[in-house]
C-alpha atoms as a PDB file:
ATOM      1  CA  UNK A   1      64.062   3.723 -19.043  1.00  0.00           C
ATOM      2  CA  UNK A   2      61.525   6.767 -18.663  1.00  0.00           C
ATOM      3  CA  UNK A   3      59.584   5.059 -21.581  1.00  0.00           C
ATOM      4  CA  UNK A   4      59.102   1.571 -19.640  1.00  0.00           C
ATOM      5  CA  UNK A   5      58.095   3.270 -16.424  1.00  0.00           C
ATOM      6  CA  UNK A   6      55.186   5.108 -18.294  1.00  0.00           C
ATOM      7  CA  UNK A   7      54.226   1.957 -20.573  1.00  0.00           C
ATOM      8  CA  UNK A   8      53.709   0.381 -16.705  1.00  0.00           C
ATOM      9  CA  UNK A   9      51.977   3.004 -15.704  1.00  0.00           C
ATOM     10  CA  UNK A  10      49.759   3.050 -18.383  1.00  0.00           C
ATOM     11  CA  UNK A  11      48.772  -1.134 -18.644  1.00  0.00           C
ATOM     12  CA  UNK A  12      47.953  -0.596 -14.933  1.00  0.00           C
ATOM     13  CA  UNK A  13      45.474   1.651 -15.376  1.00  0.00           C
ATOM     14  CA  UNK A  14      43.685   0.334 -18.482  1.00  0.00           C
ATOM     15  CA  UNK A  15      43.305  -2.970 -16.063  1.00  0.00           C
ATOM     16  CA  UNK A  16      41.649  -0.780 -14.110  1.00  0.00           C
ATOM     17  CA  UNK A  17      39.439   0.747 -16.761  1.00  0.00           C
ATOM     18  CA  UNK A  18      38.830  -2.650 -18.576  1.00  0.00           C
ATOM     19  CA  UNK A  19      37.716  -3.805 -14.427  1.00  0.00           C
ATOM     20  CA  UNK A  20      35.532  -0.845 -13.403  1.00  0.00           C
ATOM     21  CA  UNK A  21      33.975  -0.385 -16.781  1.00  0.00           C
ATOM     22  CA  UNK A  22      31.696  -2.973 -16.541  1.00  0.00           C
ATOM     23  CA  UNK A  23      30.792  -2.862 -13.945  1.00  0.00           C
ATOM     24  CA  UNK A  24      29.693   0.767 -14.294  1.00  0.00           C
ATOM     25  CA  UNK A  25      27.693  -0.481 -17.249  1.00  0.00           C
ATOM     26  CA  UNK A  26      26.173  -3.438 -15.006  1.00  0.00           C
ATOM     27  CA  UNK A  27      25.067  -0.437 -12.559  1.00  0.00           C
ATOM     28  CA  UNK A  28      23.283   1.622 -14.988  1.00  0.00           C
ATOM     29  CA  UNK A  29      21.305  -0.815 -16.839  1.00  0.00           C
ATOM     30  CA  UNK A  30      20.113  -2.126 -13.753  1.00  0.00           C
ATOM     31  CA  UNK A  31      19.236   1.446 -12.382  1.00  0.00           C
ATOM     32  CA  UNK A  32      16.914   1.523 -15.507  1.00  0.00           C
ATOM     33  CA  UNK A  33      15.003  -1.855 -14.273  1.00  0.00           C
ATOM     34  CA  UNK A  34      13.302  -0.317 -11.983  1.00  0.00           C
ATOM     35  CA  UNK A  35       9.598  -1.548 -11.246  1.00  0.00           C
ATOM     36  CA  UNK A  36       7.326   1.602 -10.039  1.00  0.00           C
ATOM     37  CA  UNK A  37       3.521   0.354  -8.866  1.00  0.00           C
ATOM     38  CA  UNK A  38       0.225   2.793  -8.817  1.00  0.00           C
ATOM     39  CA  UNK A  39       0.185   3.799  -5.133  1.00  0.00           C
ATOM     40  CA  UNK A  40      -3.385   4.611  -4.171  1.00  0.00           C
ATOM     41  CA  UNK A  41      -3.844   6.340  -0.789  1.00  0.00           C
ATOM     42  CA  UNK A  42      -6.338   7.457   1.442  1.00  0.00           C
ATOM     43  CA  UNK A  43     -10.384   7.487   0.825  1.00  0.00           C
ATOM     44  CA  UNK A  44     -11.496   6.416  -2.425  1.00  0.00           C
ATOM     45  CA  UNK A  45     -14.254   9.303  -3.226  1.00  0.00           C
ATOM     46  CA  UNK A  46     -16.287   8.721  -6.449  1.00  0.00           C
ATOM     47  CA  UNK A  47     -18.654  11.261  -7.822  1.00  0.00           C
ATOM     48  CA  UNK A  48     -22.124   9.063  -7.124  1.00  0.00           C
ATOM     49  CA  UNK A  49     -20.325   8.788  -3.526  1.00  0.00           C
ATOM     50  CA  UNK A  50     -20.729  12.543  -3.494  1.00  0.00           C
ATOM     51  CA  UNK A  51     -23.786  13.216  -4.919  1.00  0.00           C
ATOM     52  CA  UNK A  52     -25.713  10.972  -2.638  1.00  0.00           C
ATOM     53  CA  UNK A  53     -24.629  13.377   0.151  1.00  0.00           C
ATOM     54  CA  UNK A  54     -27.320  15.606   0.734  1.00  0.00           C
ATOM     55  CA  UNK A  55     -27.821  18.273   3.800  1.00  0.00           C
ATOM     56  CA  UNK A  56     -29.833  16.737   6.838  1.00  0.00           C
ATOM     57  CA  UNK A  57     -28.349  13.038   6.739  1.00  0.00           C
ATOM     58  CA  UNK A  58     -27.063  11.491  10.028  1.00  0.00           C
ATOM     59  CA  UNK A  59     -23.129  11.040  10.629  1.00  0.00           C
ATOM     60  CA  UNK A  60     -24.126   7.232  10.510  1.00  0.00           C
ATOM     61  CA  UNK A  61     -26.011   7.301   6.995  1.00  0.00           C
ATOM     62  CA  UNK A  62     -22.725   9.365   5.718  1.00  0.00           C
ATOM     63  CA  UNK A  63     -20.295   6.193   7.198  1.00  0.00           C
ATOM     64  CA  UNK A  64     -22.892   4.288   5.077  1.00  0.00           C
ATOM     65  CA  UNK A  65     -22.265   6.290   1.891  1.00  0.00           C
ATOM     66  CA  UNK A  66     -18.608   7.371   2.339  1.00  0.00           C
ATOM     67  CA  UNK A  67     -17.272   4.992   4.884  1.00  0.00           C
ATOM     68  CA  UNK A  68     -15.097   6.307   7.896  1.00  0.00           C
ATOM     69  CA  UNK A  69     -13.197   9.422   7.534  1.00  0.00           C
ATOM     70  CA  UNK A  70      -9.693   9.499   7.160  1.00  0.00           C
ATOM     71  CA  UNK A  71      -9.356  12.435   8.899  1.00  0.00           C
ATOM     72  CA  UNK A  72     -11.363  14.189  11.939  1.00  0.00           C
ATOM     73  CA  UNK A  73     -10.455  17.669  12.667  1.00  0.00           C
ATOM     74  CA  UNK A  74      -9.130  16.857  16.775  1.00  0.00           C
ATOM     75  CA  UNK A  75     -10.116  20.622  17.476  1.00  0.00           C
ATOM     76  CA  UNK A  76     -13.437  20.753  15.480  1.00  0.00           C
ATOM     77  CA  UNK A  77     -15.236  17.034  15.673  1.00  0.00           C
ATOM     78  CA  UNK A  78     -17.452  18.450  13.400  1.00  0.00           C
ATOM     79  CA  UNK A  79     -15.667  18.425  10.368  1.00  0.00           C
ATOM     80  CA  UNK A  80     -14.896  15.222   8.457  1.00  0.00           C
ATOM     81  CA  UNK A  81     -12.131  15.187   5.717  1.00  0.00           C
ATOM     82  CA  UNK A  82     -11.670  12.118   3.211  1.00  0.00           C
ATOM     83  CA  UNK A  83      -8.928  12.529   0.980  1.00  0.00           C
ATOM     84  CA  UNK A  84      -7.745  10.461  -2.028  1.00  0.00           C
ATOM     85  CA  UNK A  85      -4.743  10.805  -3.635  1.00  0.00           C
ATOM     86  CA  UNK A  86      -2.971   8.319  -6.172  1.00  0.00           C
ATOM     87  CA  UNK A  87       0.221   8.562  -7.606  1.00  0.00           C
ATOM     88  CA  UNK A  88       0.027   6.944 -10.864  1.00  0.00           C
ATOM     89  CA  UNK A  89       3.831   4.900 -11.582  1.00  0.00           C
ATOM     90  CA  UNK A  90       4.281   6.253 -14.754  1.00  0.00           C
ATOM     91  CA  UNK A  91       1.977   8.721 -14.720  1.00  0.00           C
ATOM     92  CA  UNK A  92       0.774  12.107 -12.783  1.00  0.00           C
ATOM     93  CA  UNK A  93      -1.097  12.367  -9.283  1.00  0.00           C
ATOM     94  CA  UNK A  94      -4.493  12.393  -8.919  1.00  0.00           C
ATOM     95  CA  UNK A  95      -5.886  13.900  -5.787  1.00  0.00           C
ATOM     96  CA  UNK A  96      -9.750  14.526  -4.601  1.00  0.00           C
ATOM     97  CA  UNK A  97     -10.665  16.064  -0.952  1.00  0.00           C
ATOM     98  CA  UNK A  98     -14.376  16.089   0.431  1.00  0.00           C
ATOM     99  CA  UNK A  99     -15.072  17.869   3.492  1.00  0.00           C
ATOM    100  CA  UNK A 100     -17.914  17.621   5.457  1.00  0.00           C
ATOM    101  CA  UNK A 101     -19.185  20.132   8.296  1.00  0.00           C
ATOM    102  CA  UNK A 102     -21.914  18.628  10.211  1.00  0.00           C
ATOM    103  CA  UNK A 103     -24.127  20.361  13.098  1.00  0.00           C
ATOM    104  CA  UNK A 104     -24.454  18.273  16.071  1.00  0.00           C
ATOM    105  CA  UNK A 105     -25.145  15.096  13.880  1.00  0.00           C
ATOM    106  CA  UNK A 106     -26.500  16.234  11.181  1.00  0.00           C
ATOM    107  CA  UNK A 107     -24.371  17.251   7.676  1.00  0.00           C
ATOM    108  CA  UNK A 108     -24.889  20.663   6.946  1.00  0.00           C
ATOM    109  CA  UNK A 109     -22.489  21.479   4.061  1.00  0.00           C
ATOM    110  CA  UNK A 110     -20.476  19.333   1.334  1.00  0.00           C
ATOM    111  CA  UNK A 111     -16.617  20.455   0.214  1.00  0.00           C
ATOM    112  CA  UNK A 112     -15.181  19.194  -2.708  1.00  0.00           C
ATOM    113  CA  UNK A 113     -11.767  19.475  -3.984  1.00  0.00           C
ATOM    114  CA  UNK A 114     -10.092  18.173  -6.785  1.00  0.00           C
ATOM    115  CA  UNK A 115     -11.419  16.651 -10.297  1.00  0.00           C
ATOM    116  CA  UNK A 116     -14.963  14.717  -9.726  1.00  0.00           C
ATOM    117  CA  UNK A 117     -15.637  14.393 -13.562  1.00  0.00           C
ATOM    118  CA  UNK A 118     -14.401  11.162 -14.073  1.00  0.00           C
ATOM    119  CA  UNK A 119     -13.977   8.328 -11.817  1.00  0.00           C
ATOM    120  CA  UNK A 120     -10.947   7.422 -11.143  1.00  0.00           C
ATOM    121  CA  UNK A 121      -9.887   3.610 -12.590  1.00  0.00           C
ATOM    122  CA  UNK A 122      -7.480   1.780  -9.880  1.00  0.00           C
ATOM    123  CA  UNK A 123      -5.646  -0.916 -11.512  1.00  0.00           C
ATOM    124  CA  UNK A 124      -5.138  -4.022  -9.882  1.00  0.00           C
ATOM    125  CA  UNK A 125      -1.940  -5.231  -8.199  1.00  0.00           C
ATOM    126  CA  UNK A 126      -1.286  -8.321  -8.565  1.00  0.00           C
ATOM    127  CA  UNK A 127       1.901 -10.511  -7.161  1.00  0.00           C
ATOM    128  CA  UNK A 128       5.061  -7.992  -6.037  1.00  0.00           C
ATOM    129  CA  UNK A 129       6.472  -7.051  -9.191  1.00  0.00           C
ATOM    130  CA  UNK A 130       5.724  -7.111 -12.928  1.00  0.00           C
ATOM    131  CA  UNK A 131       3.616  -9.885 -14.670  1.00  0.00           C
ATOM    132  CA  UNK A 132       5.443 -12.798 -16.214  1.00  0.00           C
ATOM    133  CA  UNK A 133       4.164 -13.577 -19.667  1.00  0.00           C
ATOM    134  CA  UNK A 134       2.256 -16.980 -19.277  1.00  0.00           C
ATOM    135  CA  UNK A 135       2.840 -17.695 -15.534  1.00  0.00           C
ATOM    136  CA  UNK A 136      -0.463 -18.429 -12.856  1.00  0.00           C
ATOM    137  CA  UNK A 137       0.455 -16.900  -9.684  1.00  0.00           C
ATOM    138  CA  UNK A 138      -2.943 -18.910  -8.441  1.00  0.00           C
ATOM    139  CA  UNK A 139      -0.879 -22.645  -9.966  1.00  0.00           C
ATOM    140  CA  UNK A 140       2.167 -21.098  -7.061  1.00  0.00           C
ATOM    141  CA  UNK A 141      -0.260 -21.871  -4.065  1.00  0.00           C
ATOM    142  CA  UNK A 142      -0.524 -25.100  -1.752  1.00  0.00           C
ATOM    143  CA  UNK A 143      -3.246 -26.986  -3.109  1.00  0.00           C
ATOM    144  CA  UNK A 144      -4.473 -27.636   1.063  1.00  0.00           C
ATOM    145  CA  UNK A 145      -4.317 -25.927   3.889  1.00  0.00           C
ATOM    146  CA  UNK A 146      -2.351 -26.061   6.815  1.00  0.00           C
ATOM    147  CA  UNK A 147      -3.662 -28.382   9.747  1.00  0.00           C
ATOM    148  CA  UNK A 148      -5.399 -26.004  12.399  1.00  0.00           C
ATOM    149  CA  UNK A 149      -3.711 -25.629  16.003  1.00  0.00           C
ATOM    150  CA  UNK A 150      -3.863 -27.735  18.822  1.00  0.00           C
ATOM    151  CA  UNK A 151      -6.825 -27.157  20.743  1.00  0.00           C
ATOM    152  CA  UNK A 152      -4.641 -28.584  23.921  1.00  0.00           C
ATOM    153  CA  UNK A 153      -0.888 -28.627  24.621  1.00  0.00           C
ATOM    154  CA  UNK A 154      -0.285 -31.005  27.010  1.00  0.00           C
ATOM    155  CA  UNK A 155       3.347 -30.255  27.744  1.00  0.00           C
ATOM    156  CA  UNK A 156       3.103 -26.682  28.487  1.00  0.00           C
ATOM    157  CA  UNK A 157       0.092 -27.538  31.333  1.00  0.00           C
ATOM    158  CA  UNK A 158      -2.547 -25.232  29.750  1.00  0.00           C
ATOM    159  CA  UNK A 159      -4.400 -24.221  26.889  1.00  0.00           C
ATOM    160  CA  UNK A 160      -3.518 -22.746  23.402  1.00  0.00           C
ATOM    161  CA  UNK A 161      -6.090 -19.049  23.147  1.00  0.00           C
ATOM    162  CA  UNK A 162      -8.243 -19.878  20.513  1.00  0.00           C
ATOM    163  CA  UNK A 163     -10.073 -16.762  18.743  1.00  0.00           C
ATOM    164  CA  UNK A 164      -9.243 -14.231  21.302  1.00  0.00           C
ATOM    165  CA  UNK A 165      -9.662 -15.808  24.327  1.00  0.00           C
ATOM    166  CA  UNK A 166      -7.217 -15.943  27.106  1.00  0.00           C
ATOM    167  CA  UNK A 167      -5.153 -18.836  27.671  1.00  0.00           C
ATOM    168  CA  UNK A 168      -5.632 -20.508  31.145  1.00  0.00           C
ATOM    169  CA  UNK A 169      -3.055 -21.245  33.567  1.00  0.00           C
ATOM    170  CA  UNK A 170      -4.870 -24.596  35.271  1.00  0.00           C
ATOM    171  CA  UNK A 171      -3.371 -27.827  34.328  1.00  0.00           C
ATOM    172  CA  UNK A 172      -5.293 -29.863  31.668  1.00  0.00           C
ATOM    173  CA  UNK A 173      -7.374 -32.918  33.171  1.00  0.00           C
ATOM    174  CA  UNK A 174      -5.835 -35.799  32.214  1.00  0.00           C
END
């Protein structure tokens, strides 16, 4: 009697093995499928970008080299930090820093931080996961485009805004 009591004991929990062990399988394959993108971040700062700095130019002839900073100091508006930082997927992170200290407007001294030797190659990312062998993400869009906006609505007793201009409230002529 002891004997079929533990037999029962035992068939119910192999069911319960033979249920949860796929399962736990499923789990950790899929845990492995993971897809991980580059993840580029901040300024992009090459080394020609740098060099073309050069003491005496206007804050406006350094937005024409480097762009807009992504970072002003909010006690000291005249320091200018652009950072770049990626964090390759399956890879290491790459980080540069340039900052700039101007005097009034003019650019007095040049920072750098971080490896300028090389320039660093951003991949691009295309689509929202990995590439499918043989597929056209351009053959997946609508071949027109979609009909523009009413310029009137003639229910609603106004106009649509059109470009940033504010709808009016006086009923359209009829």
């Amino acid at each position: 009697m002891i004997d079929r009591i533990h037999d029962s004991e035992e068939r119910t929990q192999m069911q319960k093995l033979i249920k949860t062990l796929p399962l736990v399988i499923a789990l950790t394959m899929a845990g492995g499928c993971v897809y991980k993108r580059d993840l580029p971040q901040g300024n992009y700062i090459t080394e020609g970008m740098v060099q073309q700095l050069q003491p005496g130019m206007s804050r406006s002839q350094v937005i024409d080299v480097m762009g807009r900073p992504l970072l002003e100091a909010p006690f000291n508006a005249n320091q200018w930090d652009y950072v770049f930082r990626l964090d390759e997927a399956y890879g290491g992170v790459q980080q540069r820093r340039v900052t700039l200290t101007f005097d009034g407007e003019r650019l007095v001294n040049v920072q750098r931080e971080g490896d300028f030797s090389e320039d660093i190659e951003l991949r691009p990312q295309n689509g929202v996961g990995p590439a499918i062998e043989g597929a056209d993400p351009m053959g997946e869009l609508p071949a027109t485009q979609p009909e523009a906006a009413p310029e009137a609505a003639p229910d609603a007793g106004g106009t649509l805004p059109q470009g940033g201009e504010p709808a009016t409230t006086e009923p359209l002529a009829q």
